[in-house]
C-alpha atoms as a PDB file:
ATOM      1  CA  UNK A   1     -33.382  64.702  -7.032  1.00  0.00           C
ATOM      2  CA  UNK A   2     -32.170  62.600  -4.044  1.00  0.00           C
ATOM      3  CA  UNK A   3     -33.013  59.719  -5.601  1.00  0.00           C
ATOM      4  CA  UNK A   4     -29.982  59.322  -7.627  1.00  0.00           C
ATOM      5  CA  UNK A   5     -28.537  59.088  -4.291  1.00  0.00           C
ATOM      6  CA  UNK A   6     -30.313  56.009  -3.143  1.00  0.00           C
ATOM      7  CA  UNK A   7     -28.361  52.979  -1.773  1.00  0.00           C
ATOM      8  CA  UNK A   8     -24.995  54.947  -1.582  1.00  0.00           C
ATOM      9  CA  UNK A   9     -23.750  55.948   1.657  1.00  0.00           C
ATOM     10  CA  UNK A  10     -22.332  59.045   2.247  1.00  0.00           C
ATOM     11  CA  UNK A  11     -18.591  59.371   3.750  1.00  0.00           C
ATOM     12  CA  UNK A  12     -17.045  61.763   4.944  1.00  0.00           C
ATOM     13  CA  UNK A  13     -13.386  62.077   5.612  1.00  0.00           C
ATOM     14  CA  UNK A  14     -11.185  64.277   6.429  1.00  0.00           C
ATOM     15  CA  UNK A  15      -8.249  65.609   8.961  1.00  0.00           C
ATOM     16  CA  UNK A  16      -9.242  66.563  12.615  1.00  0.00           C
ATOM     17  CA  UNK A  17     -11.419  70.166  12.551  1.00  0.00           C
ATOM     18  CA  UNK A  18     -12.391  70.193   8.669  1.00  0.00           C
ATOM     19  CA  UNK A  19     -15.945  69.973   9.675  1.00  0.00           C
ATOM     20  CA  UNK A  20     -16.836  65.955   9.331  1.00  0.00           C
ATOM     21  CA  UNK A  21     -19.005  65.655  12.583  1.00  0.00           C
ATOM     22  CA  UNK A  22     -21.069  69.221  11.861  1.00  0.00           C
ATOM     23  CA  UNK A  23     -21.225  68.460   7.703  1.00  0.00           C
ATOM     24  CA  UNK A  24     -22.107  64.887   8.232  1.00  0.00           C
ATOM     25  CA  UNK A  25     -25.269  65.792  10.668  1.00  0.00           C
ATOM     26  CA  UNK A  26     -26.627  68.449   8.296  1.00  0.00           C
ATOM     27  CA  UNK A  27     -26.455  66.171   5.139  1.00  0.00           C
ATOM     28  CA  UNK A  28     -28.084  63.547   7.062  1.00  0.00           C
ATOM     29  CA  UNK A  29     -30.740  65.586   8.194  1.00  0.00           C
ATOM     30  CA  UNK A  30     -31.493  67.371   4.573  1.00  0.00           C
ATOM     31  CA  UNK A  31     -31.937  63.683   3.295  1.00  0.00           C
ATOM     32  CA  UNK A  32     -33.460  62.216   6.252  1.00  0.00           C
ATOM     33  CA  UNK A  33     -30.841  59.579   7.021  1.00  0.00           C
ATOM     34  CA  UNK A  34     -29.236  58.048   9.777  1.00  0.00           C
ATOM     35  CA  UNK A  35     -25.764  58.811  10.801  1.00  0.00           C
ATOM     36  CA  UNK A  36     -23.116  56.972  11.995  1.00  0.00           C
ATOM     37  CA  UNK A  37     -19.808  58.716  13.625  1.00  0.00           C
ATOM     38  CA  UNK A  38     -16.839  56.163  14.068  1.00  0.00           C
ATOM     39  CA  UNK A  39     -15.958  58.300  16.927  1.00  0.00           C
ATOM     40  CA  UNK A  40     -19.340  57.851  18.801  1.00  0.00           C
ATOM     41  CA  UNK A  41     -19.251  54.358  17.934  1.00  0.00           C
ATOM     42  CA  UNK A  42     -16.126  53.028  19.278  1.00  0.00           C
ATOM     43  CA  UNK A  43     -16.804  55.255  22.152  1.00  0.00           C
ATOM     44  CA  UNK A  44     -19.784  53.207  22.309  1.00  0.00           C
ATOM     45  CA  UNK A  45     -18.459  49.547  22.005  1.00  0.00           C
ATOM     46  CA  UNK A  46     -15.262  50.162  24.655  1.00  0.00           C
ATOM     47  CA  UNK A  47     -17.312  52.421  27.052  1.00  0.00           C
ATOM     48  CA  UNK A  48     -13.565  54.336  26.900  1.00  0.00           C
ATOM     49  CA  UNK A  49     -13.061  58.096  25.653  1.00  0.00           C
ATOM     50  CA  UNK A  50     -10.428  57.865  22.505  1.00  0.00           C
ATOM     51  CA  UNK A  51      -8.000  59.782  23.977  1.00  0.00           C
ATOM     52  CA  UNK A  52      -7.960  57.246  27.192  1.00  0.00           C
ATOM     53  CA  UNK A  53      -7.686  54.701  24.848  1.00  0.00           C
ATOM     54  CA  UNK A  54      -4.801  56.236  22.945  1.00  0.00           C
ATOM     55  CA  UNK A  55      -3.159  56.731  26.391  1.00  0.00           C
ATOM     56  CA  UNK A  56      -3.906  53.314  28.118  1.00  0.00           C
ATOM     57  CA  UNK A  57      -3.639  51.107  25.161  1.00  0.00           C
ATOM     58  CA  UNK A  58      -1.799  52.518  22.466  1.00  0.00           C
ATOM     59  CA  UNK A  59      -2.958  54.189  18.228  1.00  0.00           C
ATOM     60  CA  UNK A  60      -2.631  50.822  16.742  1.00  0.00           C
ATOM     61  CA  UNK A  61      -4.931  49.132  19.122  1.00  0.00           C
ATOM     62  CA  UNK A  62      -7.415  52.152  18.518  1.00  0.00           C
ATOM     63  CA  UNK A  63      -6.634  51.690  14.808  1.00  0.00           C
ATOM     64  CA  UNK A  64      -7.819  47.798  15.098  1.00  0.00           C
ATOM     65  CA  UNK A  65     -11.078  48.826  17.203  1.00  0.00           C
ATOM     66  CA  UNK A  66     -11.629  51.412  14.264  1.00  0.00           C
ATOM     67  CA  UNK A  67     -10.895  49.135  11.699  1.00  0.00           C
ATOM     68  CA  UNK A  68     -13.220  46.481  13.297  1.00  0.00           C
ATOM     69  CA  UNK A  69     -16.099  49.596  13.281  1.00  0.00           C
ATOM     70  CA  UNK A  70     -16.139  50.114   9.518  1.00  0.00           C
ATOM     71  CA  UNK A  71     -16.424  46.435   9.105  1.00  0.00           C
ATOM     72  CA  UNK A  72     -19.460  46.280  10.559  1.00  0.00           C
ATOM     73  CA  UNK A  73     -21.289  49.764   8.973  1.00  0.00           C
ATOM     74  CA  UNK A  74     -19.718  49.321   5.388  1.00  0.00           C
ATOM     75  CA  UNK A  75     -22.393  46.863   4.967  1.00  0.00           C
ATOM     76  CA  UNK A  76     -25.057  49.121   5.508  1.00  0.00           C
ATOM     77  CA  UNK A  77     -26.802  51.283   2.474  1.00  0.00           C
ATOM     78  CA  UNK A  78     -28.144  54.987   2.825  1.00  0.00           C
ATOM     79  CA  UNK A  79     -26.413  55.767   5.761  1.00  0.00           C
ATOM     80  CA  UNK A  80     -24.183  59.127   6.816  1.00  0.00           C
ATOM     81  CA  UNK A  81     -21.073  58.305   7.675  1.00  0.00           C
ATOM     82  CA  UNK A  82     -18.704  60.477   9.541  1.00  0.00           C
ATOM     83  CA  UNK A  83     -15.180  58.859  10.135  1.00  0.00           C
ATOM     84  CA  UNK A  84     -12.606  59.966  12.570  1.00  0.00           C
ATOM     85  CA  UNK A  85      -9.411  61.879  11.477  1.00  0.00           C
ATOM     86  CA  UNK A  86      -7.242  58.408  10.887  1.00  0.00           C
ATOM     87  CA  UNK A  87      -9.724  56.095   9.833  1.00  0.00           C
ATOM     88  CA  UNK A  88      -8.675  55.931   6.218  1.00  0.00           C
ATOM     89  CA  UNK A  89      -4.825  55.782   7.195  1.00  0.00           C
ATOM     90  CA  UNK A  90      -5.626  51.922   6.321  1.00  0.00           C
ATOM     91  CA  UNK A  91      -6.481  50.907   3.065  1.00  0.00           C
ATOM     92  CA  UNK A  92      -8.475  47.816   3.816  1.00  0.00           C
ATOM     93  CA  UNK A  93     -10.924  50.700   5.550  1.00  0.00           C
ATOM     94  CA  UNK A  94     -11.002  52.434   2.703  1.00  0.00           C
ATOM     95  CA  UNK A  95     -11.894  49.171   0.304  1.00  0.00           C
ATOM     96  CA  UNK A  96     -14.894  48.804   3.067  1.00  0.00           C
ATOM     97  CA  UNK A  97     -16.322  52.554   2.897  1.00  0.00           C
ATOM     98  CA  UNK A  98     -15.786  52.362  -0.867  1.00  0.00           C
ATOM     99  CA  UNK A  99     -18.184  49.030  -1.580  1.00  0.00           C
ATOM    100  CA  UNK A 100     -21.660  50.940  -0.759  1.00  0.00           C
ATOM    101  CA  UNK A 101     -20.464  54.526  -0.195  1.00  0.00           C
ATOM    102  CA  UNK A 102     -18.990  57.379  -1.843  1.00  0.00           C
ATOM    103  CA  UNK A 103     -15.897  59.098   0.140  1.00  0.00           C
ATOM    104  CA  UNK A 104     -16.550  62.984   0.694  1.00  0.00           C
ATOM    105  CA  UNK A 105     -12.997  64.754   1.069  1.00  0.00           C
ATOM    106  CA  UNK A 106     -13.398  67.725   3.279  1.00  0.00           C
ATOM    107  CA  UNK A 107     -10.496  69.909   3.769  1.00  0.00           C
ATOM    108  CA  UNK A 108      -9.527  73.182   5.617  1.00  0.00           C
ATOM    109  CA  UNK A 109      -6.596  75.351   5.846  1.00  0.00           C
ATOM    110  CA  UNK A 110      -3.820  74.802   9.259  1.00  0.00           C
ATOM    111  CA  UNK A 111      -5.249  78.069  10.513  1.00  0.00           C
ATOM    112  CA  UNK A 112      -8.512  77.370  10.043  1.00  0.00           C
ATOM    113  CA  UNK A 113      -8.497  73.871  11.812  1.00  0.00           C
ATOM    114  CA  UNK A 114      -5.999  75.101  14.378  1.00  0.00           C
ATOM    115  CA  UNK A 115      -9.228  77.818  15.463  1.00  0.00           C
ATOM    116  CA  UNK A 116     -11.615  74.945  15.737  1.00  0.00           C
ATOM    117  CA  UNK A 117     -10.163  72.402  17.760  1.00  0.00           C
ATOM    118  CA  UNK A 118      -7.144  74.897  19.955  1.00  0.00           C
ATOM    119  CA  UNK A 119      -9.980  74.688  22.870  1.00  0.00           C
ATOM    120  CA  UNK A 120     -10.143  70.740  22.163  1.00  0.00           C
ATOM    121  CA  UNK A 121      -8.909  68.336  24.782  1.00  0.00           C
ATOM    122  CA  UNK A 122     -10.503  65.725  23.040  1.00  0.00           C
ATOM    123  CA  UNK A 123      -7.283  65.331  19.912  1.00  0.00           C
ATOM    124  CA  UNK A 124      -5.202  62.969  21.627  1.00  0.00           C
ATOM    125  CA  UNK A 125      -2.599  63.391  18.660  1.00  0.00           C
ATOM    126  CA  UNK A 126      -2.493  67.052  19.186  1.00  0.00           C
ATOM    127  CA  UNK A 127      -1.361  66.043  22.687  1.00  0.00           C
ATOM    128  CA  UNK A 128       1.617  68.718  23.586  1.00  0.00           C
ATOM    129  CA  UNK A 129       1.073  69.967  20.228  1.00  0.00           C
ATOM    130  CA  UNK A 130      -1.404  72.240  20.296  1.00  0.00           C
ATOM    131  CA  UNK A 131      -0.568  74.864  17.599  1.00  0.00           C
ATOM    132  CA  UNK A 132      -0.556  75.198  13.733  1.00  0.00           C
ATOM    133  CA  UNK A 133       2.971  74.128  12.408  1.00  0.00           C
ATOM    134  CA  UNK A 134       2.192  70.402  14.001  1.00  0.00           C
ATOM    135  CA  UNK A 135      -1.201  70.554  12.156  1.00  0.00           C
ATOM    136  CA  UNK A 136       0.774  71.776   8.840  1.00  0.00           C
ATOM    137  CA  UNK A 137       2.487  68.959   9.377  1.00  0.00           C
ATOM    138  CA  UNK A 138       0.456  66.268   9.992  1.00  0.00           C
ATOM    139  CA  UNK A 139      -2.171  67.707   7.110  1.00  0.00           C
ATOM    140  CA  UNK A 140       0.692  67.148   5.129  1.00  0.00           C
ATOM    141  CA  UNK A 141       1.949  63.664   5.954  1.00  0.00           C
ATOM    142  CA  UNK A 142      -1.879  62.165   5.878  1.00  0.00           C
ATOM    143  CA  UNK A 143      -2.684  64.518   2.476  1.00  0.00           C
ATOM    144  CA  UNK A 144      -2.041  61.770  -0.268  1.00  0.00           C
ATOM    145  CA  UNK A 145      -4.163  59.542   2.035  1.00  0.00           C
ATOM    146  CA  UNK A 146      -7.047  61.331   1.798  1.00  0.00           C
ATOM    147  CA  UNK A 147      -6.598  62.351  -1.691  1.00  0.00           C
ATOM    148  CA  UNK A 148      -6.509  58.696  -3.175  1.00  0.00           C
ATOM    149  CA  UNK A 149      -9.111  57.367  -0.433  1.00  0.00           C
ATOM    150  CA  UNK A 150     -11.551  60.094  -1.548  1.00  0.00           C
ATOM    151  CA  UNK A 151     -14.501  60.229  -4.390  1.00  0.00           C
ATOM    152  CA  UNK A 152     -15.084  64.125  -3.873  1.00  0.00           C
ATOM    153  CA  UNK A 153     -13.038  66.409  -2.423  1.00  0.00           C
ATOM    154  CA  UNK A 154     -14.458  70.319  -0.803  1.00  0.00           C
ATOM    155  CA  UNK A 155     -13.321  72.890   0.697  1.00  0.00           C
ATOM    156  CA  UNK A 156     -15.162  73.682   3.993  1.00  0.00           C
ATOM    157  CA  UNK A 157     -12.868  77.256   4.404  1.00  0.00           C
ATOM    158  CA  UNK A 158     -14.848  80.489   4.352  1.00  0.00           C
ATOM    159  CA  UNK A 159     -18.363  78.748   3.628  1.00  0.00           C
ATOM    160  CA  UNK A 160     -21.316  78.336   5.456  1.00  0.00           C
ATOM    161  CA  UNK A 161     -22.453  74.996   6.775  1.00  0.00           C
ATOM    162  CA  UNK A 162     -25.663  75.043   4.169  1.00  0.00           C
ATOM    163  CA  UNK A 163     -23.480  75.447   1.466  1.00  0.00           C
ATOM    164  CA  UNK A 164     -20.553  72.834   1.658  1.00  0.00           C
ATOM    165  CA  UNK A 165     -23.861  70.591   2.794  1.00  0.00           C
ATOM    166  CA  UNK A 166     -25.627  71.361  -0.343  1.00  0.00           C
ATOM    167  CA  UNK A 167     -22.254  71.163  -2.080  1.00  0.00           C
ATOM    168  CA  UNK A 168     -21.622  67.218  -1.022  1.00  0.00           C
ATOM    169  CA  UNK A 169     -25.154  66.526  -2.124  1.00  0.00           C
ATOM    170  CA  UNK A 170     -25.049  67.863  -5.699  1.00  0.00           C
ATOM    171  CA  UNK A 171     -21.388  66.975  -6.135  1.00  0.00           C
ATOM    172  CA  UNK A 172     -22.362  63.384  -5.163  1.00  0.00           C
ATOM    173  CA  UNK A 173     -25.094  63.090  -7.308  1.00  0.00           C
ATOM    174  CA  UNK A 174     -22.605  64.139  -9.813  1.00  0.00           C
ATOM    175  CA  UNK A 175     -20.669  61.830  -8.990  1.00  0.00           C
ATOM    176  CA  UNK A 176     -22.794  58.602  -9.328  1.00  0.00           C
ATOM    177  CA  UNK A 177     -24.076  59.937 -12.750  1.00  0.00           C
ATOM    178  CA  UNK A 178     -20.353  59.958 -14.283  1.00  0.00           C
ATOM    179  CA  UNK A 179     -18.921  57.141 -12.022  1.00  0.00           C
ATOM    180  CA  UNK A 180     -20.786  54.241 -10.699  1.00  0.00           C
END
């Protein structure tokens, strides 16, 4: 059955708190694959924490460092790919993810996302902002982003992890049987 889903990456994108980071490590472990966080990675490369680079150096130099990220894994195959909150703000990123991968939407309610990441101090955009009319806000400024960057779009309110998991797989495979 995962067959279908052979040589296609998996990514997942989505606003801060939808549930990239946890969905994105169960799907890669249900079909054995490796996964690759943007996040981690840049973290990785600049040995700085994203909100120290946000603070030292500024979003659009973060932005380039992220951009420079998904030019290198976009060449991969049969990877998991979990990109941070902004990543598809650019549409040169989105070109990249979109050459060997299929872009998984996930989305959440302000409330919902506002009760996963209000003990965060890792959200350097939530900076002084901490609360759920900013979110509102912000989901809606970036929505249109996500909604023409993405291949599949779920909901991750109200579900358990094992179902919007299983849900990303089968729509997916759905998705390469009608699309590609």
């Amino acid at each position: 059955m995962y067959n279908d889903l052979k040589h296609y990456n998996l990514v997942f994108i989505g606003f801060m708190g939808v549930g990239k980071t946890t969905i994105s490590s169960k799907v890669s472990k249900i079909l054995n694959r490796e996964i690759i966080d943007t996040d981690k990675k840049i973290i990785e490369k600049t040995n700085i924490e994203i909100s120290d680079i946000f603070n030292q150096f500024g979003e659009e130099y973060f932005r380039n460092i992220e951009s420079n990220i998904i030019s290198e894994i976009s060449t991969k195959k049969d990877v998991i790919i979990s990109c941070g909150g902004g990543s598809v703000i650019r549409e040169k990123n989105v070109s990249l993810l979109k050459e060997n991968g299929i872009i998984i939407r996930l989305t959440a309610n302000p409330h919902t996302i506002f009760n996963r990441v209000r003990k965060s101090n890792s959200r350097p955009i939530l900076k002084n902002n901490m609360n759920e009319q900013f979110i509102s806000s912000l989901m809606k400024k970036r929505d249109l982003i996500y909604k023409n960057a993405a291949d599949i779009t779920i909901s991750t309110d109200y579900k358990s992890i094992k179902e919007i998991s299983k849900e990303c797989i089968e729509k997916s495979i759905q998705f390469i049987k009608y699309n590609k």
